[in-house]
Protein backbone atom coordinates (compact mmCIF):
# COMPACT_ATOMS: atom_id res chain seq x y z
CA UNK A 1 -38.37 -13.13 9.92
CA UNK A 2 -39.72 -16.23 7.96
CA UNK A 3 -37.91 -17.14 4.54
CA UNK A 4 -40.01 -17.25 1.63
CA UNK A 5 -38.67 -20.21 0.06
CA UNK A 6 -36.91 -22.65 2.39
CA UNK A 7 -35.71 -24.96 -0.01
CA UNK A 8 -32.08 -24.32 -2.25
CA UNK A 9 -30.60 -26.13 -5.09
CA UNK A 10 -26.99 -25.55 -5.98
CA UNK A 11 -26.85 -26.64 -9.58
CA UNK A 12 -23.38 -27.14 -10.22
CA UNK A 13 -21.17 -29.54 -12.12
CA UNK A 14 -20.13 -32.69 -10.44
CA UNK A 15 -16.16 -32.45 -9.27
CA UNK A 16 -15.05 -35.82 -10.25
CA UNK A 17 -11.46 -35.54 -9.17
CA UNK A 18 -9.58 -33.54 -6.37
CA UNK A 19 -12.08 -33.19 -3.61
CA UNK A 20 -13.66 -29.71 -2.80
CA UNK A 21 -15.41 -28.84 0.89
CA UNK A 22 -18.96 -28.08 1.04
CA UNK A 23 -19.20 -24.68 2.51
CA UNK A 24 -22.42 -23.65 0.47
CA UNK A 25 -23.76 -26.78 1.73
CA UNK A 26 -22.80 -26.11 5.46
CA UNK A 27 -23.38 -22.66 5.12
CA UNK A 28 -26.91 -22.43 3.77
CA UNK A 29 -27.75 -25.36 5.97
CA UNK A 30 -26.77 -23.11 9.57
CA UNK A 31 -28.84 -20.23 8.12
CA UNK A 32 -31.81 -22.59 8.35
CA UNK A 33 -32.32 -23.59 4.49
CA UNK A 34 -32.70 -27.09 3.34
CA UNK A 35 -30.01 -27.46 0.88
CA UNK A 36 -28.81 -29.97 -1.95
CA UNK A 37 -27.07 -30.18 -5.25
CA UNK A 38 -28.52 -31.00 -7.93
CA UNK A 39 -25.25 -31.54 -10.41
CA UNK A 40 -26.02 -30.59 -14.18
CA UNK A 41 -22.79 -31.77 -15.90
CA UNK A 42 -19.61 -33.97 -15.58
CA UNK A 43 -16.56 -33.04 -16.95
CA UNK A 44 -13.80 -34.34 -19.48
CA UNK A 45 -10.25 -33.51 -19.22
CA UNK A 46 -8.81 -32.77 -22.32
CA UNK A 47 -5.33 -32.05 -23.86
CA UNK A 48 -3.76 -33.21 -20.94
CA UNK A 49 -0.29 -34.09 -22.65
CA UNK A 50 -0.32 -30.17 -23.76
CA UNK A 51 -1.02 -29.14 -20.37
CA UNK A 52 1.86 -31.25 -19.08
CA UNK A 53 4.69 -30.54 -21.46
CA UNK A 54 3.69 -27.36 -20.75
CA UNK A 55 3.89 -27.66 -16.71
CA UNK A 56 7.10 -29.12 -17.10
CA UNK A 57 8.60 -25.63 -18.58
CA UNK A 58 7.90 -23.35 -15.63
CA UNK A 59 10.84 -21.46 -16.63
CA UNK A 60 8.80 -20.70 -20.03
CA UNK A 61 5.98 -18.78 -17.92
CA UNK A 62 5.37 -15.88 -15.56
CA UNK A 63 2.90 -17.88 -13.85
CA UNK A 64 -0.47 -19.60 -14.04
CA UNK A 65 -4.26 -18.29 -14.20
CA UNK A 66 -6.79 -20.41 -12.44
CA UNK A 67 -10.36 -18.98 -13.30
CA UNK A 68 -12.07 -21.96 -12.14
CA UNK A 69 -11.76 -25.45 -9.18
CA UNK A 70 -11.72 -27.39 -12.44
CA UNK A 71 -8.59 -25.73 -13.99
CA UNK A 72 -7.09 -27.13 -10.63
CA UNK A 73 -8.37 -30.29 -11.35
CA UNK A 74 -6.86 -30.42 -14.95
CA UNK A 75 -3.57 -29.86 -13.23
CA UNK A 76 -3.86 -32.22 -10.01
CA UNK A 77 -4.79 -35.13 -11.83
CA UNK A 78 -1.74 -35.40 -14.08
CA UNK A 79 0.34 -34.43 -11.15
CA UNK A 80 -1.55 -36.32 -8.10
CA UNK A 81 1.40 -38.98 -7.93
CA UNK A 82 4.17 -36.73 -8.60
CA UNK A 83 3.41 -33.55 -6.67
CA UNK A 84 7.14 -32.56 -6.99
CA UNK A 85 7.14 -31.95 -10.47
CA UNK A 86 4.97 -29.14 -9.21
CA UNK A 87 7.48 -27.55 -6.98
CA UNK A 88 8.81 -24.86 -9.21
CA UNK A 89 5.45 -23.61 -9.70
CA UNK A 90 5.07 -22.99 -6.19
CA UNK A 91 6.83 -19.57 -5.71
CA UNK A 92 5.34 -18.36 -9.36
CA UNK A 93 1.86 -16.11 -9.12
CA UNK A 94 -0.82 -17.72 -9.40
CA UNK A 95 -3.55 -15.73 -9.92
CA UNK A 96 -7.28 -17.26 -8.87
CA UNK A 97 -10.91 -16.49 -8.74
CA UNK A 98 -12.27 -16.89 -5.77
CA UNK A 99 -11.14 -18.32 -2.90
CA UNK A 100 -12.25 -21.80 -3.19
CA UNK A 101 -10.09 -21.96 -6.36
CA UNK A 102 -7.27 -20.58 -3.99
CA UNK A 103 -7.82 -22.75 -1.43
CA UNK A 104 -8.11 -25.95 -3.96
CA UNK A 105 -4.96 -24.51 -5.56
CA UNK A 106 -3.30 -24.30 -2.36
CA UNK A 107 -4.43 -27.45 -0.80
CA UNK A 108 -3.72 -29.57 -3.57
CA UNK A 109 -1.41 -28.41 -5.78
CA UNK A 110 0.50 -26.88 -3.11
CA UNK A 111 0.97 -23.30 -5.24
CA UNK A 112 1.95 -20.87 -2.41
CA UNK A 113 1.78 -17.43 -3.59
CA UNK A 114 -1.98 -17.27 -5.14
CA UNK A 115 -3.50 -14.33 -5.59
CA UNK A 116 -6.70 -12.19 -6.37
CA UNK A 117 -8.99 -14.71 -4.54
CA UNK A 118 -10.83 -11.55 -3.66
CA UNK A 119 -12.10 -10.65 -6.94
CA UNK A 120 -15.54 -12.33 -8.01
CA UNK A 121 -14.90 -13.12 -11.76
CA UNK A 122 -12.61 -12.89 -14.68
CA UNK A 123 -12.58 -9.10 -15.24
CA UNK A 124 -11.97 -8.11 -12.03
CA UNK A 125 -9.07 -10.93 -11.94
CA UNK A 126 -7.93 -9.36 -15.47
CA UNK A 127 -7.64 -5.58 -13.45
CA UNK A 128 -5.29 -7.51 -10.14
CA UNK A 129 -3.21 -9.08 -12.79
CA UNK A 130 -2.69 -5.82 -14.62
CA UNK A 131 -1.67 -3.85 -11.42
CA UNK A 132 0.04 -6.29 -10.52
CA UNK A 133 2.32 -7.25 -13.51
CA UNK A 134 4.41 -4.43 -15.14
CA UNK A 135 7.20 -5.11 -16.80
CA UNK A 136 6.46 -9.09 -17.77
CA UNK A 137 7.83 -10.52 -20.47
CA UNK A 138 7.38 -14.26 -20.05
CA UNK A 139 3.56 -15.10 -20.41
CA UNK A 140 1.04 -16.51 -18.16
CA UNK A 141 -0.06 -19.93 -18.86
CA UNK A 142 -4.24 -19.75 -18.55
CA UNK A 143 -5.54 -23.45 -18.81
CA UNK A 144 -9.26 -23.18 -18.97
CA UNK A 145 -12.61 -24.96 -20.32
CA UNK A 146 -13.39 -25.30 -23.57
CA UNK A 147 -16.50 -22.75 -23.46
CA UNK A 148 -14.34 -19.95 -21.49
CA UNK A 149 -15.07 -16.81 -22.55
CA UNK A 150 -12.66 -14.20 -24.13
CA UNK A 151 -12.55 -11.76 -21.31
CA UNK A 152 -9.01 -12.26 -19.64
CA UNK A 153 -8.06 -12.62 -23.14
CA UNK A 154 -8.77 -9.06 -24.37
CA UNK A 155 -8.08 -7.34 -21.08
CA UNK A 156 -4.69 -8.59 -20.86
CA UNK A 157 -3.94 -8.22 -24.69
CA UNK A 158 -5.13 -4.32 -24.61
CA UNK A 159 -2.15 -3.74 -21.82
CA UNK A 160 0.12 -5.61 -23.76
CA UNK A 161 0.18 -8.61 -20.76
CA UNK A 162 1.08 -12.14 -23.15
CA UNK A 163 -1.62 -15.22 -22.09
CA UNK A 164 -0.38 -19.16 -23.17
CA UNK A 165 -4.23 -20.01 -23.18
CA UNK A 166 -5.08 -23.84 -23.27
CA UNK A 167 -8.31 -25.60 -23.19
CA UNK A 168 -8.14 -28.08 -20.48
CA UNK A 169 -11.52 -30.09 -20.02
CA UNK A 170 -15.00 -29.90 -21.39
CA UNK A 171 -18.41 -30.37 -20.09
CA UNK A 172 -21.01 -32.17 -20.77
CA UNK A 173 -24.61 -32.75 -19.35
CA UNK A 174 -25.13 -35.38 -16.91
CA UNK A 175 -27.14 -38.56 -18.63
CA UNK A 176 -29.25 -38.14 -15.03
CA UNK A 177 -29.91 -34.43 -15.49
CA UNK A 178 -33.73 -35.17 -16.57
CA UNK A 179 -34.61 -37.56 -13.41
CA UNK A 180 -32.81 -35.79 -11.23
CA UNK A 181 -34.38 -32.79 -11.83
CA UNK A 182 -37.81 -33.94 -11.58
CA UNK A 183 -36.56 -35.56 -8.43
CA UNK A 184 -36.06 -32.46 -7.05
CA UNK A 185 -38.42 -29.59 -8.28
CA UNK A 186 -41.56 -30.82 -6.45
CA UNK A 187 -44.28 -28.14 -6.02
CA UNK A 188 -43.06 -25.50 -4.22
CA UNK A 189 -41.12 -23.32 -5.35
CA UNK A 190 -37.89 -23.32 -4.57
CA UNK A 191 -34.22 -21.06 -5.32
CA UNK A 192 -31.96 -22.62 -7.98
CA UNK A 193 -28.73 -21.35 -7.37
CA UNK A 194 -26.64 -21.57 -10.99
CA UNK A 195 -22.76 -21.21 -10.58
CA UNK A 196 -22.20 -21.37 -14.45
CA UNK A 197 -23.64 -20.36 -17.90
CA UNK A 198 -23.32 -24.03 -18.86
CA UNK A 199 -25.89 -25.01 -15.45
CA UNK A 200 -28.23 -22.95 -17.13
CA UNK A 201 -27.58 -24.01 -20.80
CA UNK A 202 -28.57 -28.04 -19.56
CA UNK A 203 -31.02 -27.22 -17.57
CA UNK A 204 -32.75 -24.96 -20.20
CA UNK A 205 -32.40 -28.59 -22.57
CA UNK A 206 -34.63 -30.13 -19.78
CA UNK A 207 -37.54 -27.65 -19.06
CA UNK A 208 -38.03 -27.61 -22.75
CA UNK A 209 -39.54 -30.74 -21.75
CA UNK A 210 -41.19 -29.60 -19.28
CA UNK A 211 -42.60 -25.93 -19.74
CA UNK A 212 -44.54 -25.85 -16.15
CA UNK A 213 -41.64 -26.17 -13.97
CA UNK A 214 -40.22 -22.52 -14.56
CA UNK A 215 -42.70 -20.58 -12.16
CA UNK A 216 -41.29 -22.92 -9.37
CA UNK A 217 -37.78 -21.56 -9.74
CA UNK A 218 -36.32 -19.20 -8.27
CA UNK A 219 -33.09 -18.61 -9.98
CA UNK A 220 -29.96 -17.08 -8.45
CA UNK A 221 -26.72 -16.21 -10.37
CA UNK A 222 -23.79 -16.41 -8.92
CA UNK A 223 -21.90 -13.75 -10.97
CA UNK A 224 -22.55 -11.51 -13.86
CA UNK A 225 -22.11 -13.73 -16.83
CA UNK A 226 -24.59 -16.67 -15.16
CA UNK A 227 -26.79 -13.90 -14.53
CA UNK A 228 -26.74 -13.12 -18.47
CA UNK A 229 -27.01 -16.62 -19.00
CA UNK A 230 -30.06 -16.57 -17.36
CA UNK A 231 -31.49 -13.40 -18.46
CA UNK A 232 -31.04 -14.44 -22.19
CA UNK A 233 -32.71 -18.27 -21.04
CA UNK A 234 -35.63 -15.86 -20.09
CA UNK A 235 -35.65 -16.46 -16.16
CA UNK A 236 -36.62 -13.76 -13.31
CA UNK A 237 -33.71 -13.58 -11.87
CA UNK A 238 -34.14 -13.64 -8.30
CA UNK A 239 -30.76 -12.67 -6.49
CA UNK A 240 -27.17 -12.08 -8.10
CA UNK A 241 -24.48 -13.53 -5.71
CA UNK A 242 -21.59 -10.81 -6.30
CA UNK A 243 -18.50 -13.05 -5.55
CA UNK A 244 -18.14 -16.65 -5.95
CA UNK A 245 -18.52 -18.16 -2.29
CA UNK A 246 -21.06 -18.98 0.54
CA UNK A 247 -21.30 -15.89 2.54
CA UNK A 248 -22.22 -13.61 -0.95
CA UNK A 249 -24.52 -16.23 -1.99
CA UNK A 250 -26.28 -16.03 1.83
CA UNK A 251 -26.20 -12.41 1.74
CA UNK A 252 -27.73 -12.23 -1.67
CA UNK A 253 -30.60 -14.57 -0.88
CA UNK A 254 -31.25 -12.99 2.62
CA UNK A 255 -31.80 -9.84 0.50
CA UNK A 256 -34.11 -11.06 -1.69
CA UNK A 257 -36.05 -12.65 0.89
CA UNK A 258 -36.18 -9.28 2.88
CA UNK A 259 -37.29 -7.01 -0.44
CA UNK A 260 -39.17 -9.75 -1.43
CA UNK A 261 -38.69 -8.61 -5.20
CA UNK A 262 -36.81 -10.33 -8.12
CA UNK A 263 -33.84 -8.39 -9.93
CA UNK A 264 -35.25 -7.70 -13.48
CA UNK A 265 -32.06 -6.52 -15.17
């Protein structure tokens, strides 16, 4: 069956320290798409000292939440030439987002007992932690971006589960954004695949400028806050990826190609 739209752009923001594999890339690429990124923001590492001091007290903590690759990135580069300073953490839970955070987790910070990678965003994290934790007293340390929304927060505060949150980086749109994305949208239309409220947020900034360019994206959430996100921008929403990696993303666009009919709620 011929795709409707052959062309995908993952707009994402641009890892700038550990590296991370390109599986949507690879993946969306074997099922016969052209596929790029089109990268929306950078991002700043903040309160790094905090984050370190409070690395260096594993006994202080339970163990770590990682909602994000970037939270793994706060970590890895204060620790990238002193990995052993890491080693008590590596027995502690770790509980993750998605797999790629797992994997990054794994791979480079060398955590060994992560877990949830299965569930697809922070609430269904919050619900493995809770099962999972019972009678914890020390809390888990939660470093996170500055925009992160409350979620874990509340869920873990109603069943009495204590949370050491601390903002970790920031980010901000990518002086490029505006070239790049005329670079890229062309005349066709094409699927935008948004892995973050803040993707939308800067792109929104840019089609201000440029009103016309909507009808020529396609946009696909991957989860259900960027799906809000882009409901309350006022896009169509396309396709809803359920769970943060390649093969959900495929399946969710291979749907929407086949119904040929974009989500309106």
């Amino acid at each position: 069956m011929a795709k409707l739209y052959n062309n995908v752009v993952l707009c994402r923001g641009l890892p700038e320290q550990a590296p991370t594999e390109d599986n949507y890339l690879h993946t969306l690429r074997s099922a016969g798409y052209n596929c790029d990124y089109l990268y929306t923001s950078r991002f700043e590492f903040i309160n790094s000292s905090n984050l370190k001091t409070c690395l260096q007290m594993p006994d202080n903590y339970h163990g770590l939440i990682l909602t994000s690759q970037r939270s793994v990135e706060a970590i890895w580069q204060i620790f990238k030439d002193d990995k052993k300073s890491l080693s008590p953490w590596q027995k502690l839970p770790t509980y993750c987002v998605g797999p790629a955070t797992a994997s990054l987790a794994e791979n480079y910070l060398g955590l060994e007992c992560c877990l949830g990678s299965q569930s697809g965003n922070a609430n269904d994290l919050a619900k493995i932690i809770i099962s999972d934790m019972k009678e914890i007293s020390k809390p888990l340390l939660y470093p996170c971006s500055e925009i992160a929304r409350d979620t874990i927060d509340q869920v873990l505060s109603k069943n009495r589960i204590n949370l050491h949150k601390l903002v970790a980086y920031r980010t901000i749109a990518r002086e490029s954004l505006e070239a790049d994305f005329l670079n890229v949208i062309g005349s066709v239309p094409k699927i935008f695949v948004f892995f973050s409220p803040s993707a939308v947020q800067y792109l929104v900034s840019v089609l201000k400028k440029y009103p016309d360019n909507i009808k020529n994206i396609k946009a696909v959430a991957i989860g259900p806050v960027t799906k809000q996100s882009l409901i309350e921008a006022d896009f169509t929403i396309y396709a809803t990826a359920t769970k943060p990696n390649p093969a959900s993303l495929l399946e969710a666009i291979n749907n929407a190609d086949c119904n040929d009919n974009s989500e309106t709620t």
